[in-house]
Structures are given as structure tokens and as C-alpha cells.
Protein backbone atom coordinates (compact mmCIF):
# COMPACT_ATOMS: atom_id res chain seq x y z
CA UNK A 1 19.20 -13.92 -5.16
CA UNK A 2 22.52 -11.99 -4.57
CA UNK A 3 22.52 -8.17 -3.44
CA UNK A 4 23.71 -7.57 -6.45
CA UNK A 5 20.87 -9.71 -8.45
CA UNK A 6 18.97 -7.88 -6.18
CA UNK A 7 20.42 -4.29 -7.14
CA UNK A 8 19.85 -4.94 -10.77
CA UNK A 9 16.23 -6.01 -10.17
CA UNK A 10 15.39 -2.38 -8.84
CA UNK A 11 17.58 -0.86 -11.40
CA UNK A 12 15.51 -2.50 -14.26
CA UNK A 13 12.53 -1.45 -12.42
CA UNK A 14 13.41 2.03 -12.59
CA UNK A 15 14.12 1.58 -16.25
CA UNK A 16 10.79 0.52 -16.69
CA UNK A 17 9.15 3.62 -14.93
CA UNK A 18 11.23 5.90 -17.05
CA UNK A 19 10.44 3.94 -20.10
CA UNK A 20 6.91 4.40 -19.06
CA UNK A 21 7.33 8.05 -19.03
CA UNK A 22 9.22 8.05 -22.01
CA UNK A 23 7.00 7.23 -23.91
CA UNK A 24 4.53 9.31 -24.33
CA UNK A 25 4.05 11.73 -26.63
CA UNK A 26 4.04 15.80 -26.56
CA UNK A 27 -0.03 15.57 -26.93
CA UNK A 28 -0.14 12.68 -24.87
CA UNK A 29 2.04 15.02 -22.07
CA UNK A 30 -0.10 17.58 -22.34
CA UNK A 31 -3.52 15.37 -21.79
CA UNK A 32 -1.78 13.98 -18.76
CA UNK A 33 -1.36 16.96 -17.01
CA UNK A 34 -2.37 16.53 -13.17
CA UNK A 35 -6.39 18.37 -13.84
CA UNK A 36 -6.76 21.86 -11.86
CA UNK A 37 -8.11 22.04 -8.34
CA UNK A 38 -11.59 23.86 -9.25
CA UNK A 39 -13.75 25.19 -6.43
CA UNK A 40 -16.59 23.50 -4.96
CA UNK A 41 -19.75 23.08 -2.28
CA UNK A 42 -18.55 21.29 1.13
CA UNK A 43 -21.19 19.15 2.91
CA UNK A 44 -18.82 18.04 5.84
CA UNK A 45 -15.95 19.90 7.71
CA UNK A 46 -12.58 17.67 8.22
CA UNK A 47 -10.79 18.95 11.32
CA UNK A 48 -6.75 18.01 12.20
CA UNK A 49 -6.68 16.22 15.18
CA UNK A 50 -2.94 16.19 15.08
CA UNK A 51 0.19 15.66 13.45
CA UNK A 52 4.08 14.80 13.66
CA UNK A 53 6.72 13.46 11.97
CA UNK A 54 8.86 9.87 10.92
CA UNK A 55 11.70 11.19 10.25
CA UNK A 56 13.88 12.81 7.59
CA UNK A 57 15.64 11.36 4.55
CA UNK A 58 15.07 12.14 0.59
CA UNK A 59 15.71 9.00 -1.12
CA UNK A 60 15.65 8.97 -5.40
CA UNK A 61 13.44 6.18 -5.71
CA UNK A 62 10.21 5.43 -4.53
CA UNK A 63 10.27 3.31 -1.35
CA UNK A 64 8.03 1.14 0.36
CA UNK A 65 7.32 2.88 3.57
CA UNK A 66 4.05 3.10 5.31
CA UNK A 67 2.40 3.87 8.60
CA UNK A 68 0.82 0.90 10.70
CA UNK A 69 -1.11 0.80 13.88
CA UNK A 70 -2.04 -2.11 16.72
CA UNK A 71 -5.09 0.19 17.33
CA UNK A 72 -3.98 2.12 20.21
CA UNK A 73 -0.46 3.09 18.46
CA UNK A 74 0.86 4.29 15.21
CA UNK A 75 4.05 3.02 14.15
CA UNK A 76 6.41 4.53 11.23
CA UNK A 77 9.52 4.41 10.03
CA UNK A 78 11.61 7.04 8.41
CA UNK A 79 14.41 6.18 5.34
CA UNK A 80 16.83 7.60 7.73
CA UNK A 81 16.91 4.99 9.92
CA UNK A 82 13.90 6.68 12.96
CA UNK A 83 11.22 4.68 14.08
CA UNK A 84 8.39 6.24 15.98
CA UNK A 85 5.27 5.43 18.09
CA UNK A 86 2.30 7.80 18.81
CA UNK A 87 -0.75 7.92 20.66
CA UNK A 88 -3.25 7.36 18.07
CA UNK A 89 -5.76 9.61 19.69
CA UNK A 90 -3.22 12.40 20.50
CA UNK A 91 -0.69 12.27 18.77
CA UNK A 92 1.90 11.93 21.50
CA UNK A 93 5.62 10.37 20.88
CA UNK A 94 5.71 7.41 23.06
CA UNK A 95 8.94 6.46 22.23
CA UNK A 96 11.64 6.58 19.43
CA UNK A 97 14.32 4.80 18.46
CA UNK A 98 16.89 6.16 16.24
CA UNK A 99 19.08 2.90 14.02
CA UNK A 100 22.09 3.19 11.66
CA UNK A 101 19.58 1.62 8.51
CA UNK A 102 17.90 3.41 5.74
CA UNK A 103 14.89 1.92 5.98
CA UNK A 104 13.28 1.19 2.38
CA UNK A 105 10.04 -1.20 3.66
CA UNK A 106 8.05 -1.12 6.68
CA UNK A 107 6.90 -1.13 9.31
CA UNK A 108 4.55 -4.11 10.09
CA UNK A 109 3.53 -4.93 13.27
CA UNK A 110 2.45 -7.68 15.41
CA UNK A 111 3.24 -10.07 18.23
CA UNK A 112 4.55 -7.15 20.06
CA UNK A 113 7.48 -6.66 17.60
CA UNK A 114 7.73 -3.47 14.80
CA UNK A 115 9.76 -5.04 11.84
CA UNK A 116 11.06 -2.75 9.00
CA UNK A 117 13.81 -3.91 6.36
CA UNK A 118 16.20 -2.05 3.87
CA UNK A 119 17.17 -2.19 0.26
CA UNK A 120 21.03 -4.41 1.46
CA UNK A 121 17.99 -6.77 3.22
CA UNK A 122 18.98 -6.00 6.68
CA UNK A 123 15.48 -6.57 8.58
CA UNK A 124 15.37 -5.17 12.43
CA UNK A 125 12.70 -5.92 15.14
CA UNK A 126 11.99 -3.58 17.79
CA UNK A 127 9.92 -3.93 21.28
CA UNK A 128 6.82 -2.95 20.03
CA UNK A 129 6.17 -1.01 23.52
CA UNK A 130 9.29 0.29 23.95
CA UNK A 131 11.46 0.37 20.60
CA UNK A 132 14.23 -1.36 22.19
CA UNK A 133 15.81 -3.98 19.93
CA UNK A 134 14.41 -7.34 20.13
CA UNK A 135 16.73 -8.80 16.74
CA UNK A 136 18.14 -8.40 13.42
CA UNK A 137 18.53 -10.70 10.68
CA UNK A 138 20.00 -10.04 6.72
CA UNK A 139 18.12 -11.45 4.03
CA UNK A 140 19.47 -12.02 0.29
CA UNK A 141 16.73 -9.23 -1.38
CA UNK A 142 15.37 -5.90 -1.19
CA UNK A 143 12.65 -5.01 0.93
CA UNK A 144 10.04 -2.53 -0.52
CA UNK A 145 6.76 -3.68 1.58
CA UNK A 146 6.25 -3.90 5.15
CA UNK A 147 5.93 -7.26 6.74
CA UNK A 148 2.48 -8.94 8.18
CA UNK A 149 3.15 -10.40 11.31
CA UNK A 150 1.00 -12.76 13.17
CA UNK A 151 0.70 -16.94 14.46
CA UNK A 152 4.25 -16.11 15.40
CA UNK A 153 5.39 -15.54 12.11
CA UNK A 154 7.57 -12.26 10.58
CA UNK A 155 6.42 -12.51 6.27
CA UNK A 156 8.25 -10.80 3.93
CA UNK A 157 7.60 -10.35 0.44
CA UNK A 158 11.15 -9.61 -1.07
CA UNK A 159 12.16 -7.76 -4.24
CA UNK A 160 13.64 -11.29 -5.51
CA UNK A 161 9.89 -12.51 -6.12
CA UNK A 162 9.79 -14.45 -3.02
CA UNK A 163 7.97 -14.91 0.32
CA UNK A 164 9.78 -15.29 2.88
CA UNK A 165 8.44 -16.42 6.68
CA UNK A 166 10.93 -15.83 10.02
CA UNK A 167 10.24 -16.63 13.40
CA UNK A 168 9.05 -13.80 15.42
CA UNK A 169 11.11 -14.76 18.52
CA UNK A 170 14.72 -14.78 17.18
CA UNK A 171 14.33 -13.51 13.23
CA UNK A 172 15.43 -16.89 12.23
CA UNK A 173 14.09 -18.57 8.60
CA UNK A 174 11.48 -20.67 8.94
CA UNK A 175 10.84 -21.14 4.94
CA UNK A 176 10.63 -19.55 1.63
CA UNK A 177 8.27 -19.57 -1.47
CA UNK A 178 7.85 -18.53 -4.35
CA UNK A 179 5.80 -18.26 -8.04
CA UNK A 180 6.28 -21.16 -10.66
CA UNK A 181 5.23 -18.52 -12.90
CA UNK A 182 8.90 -16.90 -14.12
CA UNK A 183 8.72 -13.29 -12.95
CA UNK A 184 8.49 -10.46 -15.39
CA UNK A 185 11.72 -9.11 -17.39
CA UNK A 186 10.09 -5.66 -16.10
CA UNK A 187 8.20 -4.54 -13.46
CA UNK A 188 6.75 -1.04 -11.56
CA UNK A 189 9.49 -0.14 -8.09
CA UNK A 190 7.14 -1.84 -5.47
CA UNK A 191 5.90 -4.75 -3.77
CA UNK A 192 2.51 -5.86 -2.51
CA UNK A 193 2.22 -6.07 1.41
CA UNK A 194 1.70 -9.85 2.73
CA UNK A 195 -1.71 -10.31 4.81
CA UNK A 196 -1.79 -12.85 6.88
CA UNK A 197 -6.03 -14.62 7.80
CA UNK A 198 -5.51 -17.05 10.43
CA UNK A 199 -3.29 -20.04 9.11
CA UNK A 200 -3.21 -18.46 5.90
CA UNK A 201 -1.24 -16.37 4.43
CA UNK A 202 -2.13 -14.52 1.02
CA UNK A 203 0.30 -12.03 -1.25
CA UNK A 204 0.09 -10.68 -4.87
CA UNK A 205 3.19 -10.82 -7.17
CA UNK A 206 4.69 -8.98 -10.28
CA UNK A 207 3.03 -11.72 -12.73
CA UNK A 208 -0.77 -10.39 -11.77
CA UNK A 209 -1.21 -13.70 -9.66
CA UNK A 210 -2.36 -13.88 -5.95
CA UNK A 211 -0.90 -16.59 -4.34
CA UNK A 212 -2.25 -18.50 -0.73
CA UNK A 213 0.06 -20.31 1.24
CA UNK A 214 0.06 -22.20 4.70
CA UNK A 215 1.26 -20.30 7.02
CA UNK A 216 3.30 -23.22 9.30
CA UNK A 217 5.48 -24.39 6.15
CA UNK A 218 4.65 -22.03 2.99
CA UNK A 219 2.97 -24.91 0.95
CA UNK A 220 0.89 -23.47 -1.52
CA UNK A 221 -2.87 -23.74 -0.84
CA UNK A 222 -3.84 -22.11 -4.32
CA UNK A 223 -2.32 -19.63 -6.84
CA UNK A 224 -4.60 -17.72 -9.61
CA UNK A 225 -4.17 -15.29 -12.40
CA UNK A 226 -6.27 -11.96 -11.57
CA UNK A 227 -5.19 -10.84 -15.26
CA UNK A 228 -2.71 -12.32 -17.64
CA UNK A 229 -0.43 -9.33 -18.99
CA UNK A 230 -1.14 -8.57 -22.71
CA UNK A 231 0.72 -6.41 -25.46
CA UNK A 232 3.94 -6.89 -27.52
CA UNK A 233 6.55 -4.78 -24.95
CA UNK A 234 7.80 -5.31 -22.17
CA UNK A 235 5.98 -2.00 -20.54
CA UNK A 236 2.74 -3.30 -22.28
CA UNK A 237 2.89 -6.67 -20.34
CA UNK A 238 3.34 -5.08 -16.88
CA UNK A 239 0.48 -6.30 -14.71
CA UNK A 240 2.03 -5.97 -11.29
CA UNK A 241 0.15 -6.65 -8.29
CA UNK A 242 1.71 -3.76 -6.13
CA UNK A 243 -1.00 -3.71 -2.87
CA UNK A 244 -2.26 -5.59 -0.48
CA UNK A 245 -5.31 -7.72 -0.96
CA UNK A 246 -8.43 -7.20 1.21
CA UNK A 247 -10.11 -9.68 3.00
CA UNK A 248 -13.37 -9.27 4.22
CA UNK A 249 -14.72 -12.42 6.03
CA UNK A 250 -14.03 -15.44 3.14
CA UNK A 251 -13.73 -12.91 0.14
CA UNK A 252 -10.09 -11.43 -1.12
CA UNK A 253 -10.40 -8.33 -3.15
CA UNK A 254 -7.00 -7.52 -5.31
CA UNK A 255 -6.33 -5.12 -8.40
CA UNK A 256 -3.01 -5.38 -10.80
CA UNK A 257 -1.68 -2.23 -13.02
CA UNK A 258 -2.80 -2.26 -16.84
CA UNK A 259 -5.57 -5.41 -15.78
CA UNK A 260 -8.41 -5.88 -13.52
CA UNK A 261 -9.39 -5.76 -10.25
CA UNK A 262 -11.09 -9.24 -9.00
CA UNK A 263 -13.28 -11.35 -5.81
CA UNK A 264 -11.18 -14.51 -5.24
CA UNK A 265 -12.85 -17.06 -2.69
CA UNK A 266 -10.24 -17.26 0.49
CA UNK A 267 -10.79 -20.91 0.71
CA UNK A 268 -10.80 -21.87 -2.84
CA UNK A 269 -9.24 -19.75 -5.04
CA UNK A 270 -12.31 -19.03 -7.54
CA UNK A 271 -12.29 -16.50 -9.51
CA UNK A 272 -15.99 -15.02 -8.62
CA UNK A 273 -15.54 -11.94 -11.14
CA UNK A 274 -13.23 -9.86 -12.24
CA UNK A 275 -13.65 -6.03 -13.33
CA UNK A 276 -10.98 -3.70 -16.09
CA UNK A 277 -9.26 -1.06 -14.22
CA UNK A 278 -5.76 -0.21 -13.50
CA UNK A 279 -4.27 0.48 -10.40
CA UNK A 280 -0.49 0.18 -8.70
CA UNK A 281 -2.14 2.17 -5.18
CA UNK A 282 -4.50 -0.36 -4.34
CA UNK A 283 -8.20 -0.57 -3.31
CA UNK A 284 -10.43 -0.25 0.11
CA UNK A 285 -13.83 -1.77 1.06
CA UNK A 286 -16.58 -0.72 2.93
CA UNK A 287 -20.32 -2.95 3.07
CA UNK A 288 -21.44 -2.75 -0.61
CA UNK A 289 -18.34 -0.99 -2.37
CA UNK A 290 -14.70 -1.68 -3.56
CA UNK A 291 -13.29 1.40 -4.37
CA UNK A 292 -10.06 2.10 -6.32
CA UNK A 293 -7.36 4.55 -7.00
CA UNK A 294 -6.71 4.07 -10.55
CA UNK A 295 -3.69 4.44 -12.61
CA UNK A 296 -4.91 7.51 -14.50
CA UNK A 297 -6.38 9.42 -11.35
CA UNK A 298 -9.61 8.04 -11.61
CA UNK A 299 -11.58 7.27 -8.12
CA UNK A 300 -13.75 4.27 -9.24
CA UNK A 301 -16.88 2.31 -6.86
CA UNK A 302 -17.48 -1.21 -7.75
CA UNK A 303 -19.50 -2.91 -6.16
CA UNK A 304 -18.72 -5.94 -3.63
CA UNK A 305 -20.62 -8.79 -4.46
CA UNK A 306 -21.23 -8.30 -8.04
CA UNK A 307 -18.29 -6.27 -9.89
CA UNK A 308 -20.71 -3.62 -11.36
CA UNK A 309 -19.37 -0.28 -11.31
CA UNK A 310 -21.67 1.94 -9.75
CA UNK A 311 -19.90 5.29 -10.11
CA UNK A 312 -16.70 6.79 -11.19
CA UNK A 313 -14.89 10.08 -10.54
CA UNK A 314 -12.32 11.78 -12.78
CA UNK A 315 -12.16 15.37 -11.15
CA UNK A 316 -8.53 14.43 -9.69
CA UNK A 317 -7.45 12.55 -13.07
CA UNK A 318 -3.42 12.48 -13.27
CA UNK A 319 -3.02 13.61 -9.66
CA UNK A 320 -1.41 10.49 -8.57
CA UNK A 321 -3.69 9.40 -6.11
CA UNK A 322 -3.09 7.52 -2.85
CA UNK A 323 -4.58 4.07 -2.22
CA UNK A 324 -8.54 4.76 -0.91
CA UNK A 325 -9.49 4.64 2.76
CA UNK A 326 -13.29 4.38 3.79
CA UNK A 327 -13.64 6.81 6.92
CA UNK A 328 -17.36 6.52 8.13
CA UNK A 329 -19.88 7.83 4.81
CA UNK A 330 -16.72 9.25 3.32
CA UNK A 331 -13.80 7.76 0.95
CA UNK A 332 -10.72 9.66 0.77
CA UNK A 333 -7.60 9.66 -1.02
CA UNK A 334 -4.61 12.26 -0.99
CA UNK A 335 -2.43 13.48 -4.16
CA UNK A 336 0.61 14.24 -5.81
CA UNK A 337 0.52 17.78 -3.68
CA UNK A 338 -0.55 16.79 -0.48
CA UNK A 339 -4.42 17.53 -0.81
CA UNK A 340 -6.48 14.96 0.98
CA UNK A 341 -10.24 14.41 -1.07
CA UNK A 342 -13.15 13.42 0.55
CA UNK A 343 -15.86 11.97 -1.33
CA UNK A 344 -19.43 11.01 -0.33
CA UNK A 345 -19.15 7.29 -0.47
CA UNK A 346 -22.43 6.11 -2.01
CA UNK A 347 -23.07 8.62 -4.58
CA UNK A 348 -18.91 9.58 -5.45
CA UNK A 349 -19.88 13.50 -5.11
CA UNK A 350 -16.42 15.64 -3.73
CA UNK A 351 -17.98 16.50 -0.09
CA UNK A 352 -14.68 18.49 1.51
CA UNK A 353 -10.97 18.99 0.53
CA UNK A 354 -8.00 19.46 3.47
CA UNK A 355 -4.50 20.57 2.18
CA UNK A 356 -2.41 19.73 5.31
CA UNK A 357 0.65 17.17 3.95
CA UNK A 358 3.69 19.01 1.64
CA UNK A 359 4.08 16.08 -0.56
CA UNK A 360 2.30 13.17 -2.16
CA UNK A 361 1.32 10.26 -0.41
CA UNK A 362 1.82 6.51 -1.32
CA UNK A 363 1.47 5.17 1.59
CA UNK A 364 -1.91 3.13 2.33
CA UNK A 365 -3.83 5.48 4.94
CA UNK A 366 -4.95 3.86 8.29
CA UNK A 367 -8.13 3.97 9.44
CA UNK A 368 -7.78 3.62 13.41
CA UNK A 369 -11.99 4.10 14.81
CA UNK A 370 -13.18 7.80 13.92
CA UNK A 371 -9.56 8.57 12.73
CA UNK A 372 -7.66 8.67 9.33
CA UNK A 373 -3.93 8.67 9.64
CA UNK A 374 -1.69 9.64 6.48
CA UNK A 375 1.65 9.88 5.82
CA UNK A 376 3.33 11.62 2.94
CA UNK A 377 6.40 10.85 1.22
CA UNK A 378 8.19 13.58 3.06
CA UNK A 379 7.60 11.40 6.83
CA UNK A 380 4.72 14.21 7.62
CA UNK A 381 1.88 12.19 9.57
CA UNK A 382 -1.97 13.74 10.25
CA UNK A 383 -4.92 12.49 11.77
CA UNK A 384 -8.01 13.68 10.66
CA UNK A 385 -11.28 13.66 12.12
CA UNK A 386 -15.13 14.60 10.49
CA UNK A 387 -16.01 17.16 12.17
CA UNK A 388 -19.94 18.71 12.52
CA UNK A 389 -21.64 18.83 9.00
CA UNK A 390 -20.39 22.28 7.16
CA UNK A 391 -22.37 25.52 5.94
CA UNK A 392 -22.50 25.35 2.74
CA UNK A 393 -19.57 27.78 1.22
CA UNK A 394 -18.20 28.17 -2.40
């Protein structure tokens, strides 16, 4: 696909999300009001361990940057062009590299590279250890995900519907693949992450389909439906697949917008069940629960092995919730003002509240040990830590 192809992609994307809005009606406005804040008893106390920044940069549309981490560093990238690394315990700038890009995906990191990509497709890998830079490479889409990087391979998932695989020494292609399924006339302004298991590689796409692929030459190993889209318009039939998958051991846990959310078998490709919810943030798992941050605000617990729901919370409905991230007994998820949510995770009861980011998140929050890292849309990064359990307080 052309830059331009690829220009007109994004712009009928963002047609879509304004048609979404569009249509509702005055009622229908009203109902979807982001609920009030009400007050509360806190069972746990959530202490800042520390915070800084990615940069600045106040693009119109919704991009596809994120925070990552190797475990001992965070890594994130700012639209205007900064990358950072911190200490993950302390919070300390280890280095920083400042490009000419406006950095729209990103980053991922891996084989001691930090790879983040732009809307032209210009994709740039930096020394993971000391930002300096390693190569660059253009590509012919936008890039609104950060890359998965491992078995010395760079994947992209691109705007254009593709996945595309690069070398990790020089940036150079290695191959491309993509959906037999045509992609959608419409879709949300987003892309779902790559993962990459070992000699696998696994991505959702804009049709509601998760696709597996061998990771030496892109051949596809299976490709299944998690939800066909349904409905007579265009916005009806959305059914993007807009996060990453989770895979815990051989089981792959994805969720599409306006479908379901679904256990695939890694090996196989078997549908093992498949649950109705909605979601373009994404999901997180702990031992017995998948929990997601649904498209109406909803914070729902299903569980793992059987696709019951066992609880669902709608105190934070239309607050335009982050993507879910399991820290210890607690699940949290951040909204459209910067509050970050704790809830208790086997019984879905609010157990603290932290206000501490400016804006709303979308980027997936990182769970590095006894740590959560977020990110808001603003390139304002906090770690939080549980603290000593709370008197109780109103």
C-alpha cells in the first residue's frame, strides 16, 4: 500500500469514530455520560514510587504509543520524536535519545534493540542500552502498534492490514503476510500489538480474526474467526481486534469491539469458547480470571478455563477505561481523567483509587514484579506500588 493508500486508511478510520459518535442520540448522550466518582471504603493504600516523563507532543488522533520494559528498564517513546529509558525500580533516566520522527507506534523491545515507527512508516532501532542508533528502515504503511521483537525478528503489524517481519540486525525485510479475509471498508484508529511464543508468531486483525504464523517465513499455521461482524452498516459490522492477545502457557486469550472475547488453543487454533463483550482496550489474566475493559466502561471477570463470568463492575461505566493489569490481589485500570482504580481481584469490589496522571490512558500498563507502570496520553509515566493495608476511611 502507498502512503497515500495508507493516509486514506486512517482518514476513513477517523470517519468511522466520528460516525460512531454521531450517532447517537440526545438521550442516548445523556446515558453515556462518563458516571460520577462517588466516595468509598479503601482496604489497601497505593503509594507512588515514582514518576517522569516521554516526552511532549499533542497529536489529533489517537496514536499507538505505549510503554515497554525488558524487566530491569522501561522504555517509551514520545510523538515528538524522544525516546527514554528508566530504572524500573527508581525511576532514573538512563539515557535519552532525542530523533527528528513523530513517533505514532511503539516502542517494542527485544534483542537489545528499542524499535518505534511513524505514521510516513519510517521505523528506527536504537541500542537498547544506550539509545544510540543501531538502523532505520521505511515501510509502505502506518504504524499504530509497537513491534514484538524476538528469534531475531523486528514484527510489525501495519495500518495496510499486514504483518510484516525485518531482521533485527540491519532492519532489512525478511517477509510479509497478510488476511485472505478482505479487510473492513471501516475500522476503529488502532492496531493490535504482534506477540511473538517461540517460533510462533500470533496477531489479531480488523476482520475479528487471530491469525498464527511461522515465525522463520510468515506461513500461516492457522487463522480463526473470534466473532464474525454482524449488522447492516458499516459502524455495525466493526469487530476490530485492536489488542494484543495473551498467552498463558498453550492458551491465547483475545477480545474484538462489538463481539466476543474467546480461548483459542496456541497449537491448534480451536475455538475452546467464546464469551459476548466488547472491548477495543484489551484484556489481562491472572490464575483463574480474564478480565476486560469493555467498550461501555464496564470492568468484567471471566473466568479462564471455562468462559463463565463470575463478576462484573459498572461503577466507572463511560469512563473510557484503560486495558486491565493484574498487580498482586488487585486489577486496575485508569480513565478518561487520569484516575487509576483498583479493584479486589476475586470478588470485583473498588479497594483504593490514586489520581496521579492528567490525562487518559490507552496505553496497556506494565506490570514489572511488585510494580505497575502507566503512561497517559499526555507522555506522564508512574509507578505504583501497594503499600501496607489502609484504615478504613470514607
Amino acid at each position: 500500500m502507498t502512503e497515500t493508500g495508507s493516509i486514506k486508511r486512517a482518514a476513513a478510520a477517523l470517519a468511522a469514530l466520528l460516525l460512531l459518535a454521531a450517532c447517537a442520540t440526545d438521550k442516548q448522550k445523556n446515558i453515556d455520560k462518563p458516571t460520577e466518582l462517588t466516595k468509598f471504603t479503601s482496604t489497601v493504600t497505593i503509594e507512588k514510587a515514582w514518576s517522569a516523563s516521554a516526552g511532549s507532543g499533542k497529536p489529533k488522533q489517537r496514536l499507538g504509543l505505549a510503554i515497554a520494559t525488558d524487566g530491569k528498564t522501561v522504555y517509551a517513546a514520545g510523538n515528538d520524536g524522544q525516546v527514554v529509558a528508566l530504572n524500573a525500580a527508581s525511576g532514573k533516566k538512563l539515557w535519552q535519545t532525542k530523533t527528528k520522527l513523530h513517533f505514532t507506534g511503539g516502542p517494542g523491545v527485544g534483542e537489545g534493540l528499542v524499535v518505534a515507527g511513524t505514521g510516513y512508516g519510517d521505523i528506527v532501532a536504537l541500542d537498547a542500552a544506550t539509545g544510540a542508533q543501531k538502523w532505520k528502515t521505511r515501510v509502505s504503511s502506518e504504524v499504530l502498534a509497537p513491534a514484538a521483537i524476538g528469534g531475531g525478528v523486528v514484527l510489525m503489524r501495519l495500518v495496510d492490514g499486514r504483518v510484516l517481519a525485518l531482521k533485527a540486525t540491519d532492519g532489512s525485510e525478511m517477509w510479509s503476510a497478510e488476511q485472505t479475509t478482505p479487510m473492513p471498508k471501516l475500522s476503529l484508529r488502532g492496531t493490535a500489538k504482534p506477540v511473538i511464543v517461540g517460533d510462533i508468531a500470533l496477531c489479531g486483525f480488523d476482520t475479528g480474526r487471530v491469525m498464527a504464523l511461522a515465525l522463520k517465513d510468515g506461513s500461516t499455521l492457522w487463522d480463526v474467526s473470534v466473532a464474525p461482524p454482524s449488522g447492516k452498516s458499516e459502524v455495525d459490522r466493526l469487530i476490530d481486534i485492536d489488542s494484543a492477545v495473551k498467552v498463558v502457557d498453550s492458551d491465547v486469550y483475545a477480545v474484538t469491539f462489538q463481539g466476543k472475547a474467546a480461548l483459542i488453543h496456541r497449537d491448534t487454533g480451536k475455538v475452546l469458547w467464546t464469551r459476548d463483550v466488547s472491548s477495543y482496550a484489551g484484556l489481562a489474566t491472572d490464575d483463574d480470571g480474564v478480565y476486560v475493559s469493555s467498550s461501555t466502561g464496564a470492568l468484567v471477570k471471566i473466568g479462564r478455563r471455562t468462559g463463565v463470568e463470575l463478576w462484573k463492575q459498572e461503577m466507572l461505566l463511560h469512563r473510557r477505561l484503560s486495558p486491565p493489569a493484574v498487580l498482586g490481589s488487585l486489577v486496575a485500570v485508569a480513565d478518561l481523567e487520569g484516575y487509576v482504580h483498583f479493584f479486589d481481584a476475586a470478588e470485583g469490589q473498588l479497594a483504593e483509587r490514586v489520581h496521579v496522571l492528567g490525562q487518559r490512558v490507552t496505553a496497556a500498563p506494565l506490570v514489572i514484579g511488585d510494580t505497575l507502570v502507566l503512561m497517559d496520553d499526555d507522555g506522564r509515566i508512574v509507578a505504583l506500588r501497594i503499600a501496607t493495608p489502609a484504615a478504613k476511611k470514607s
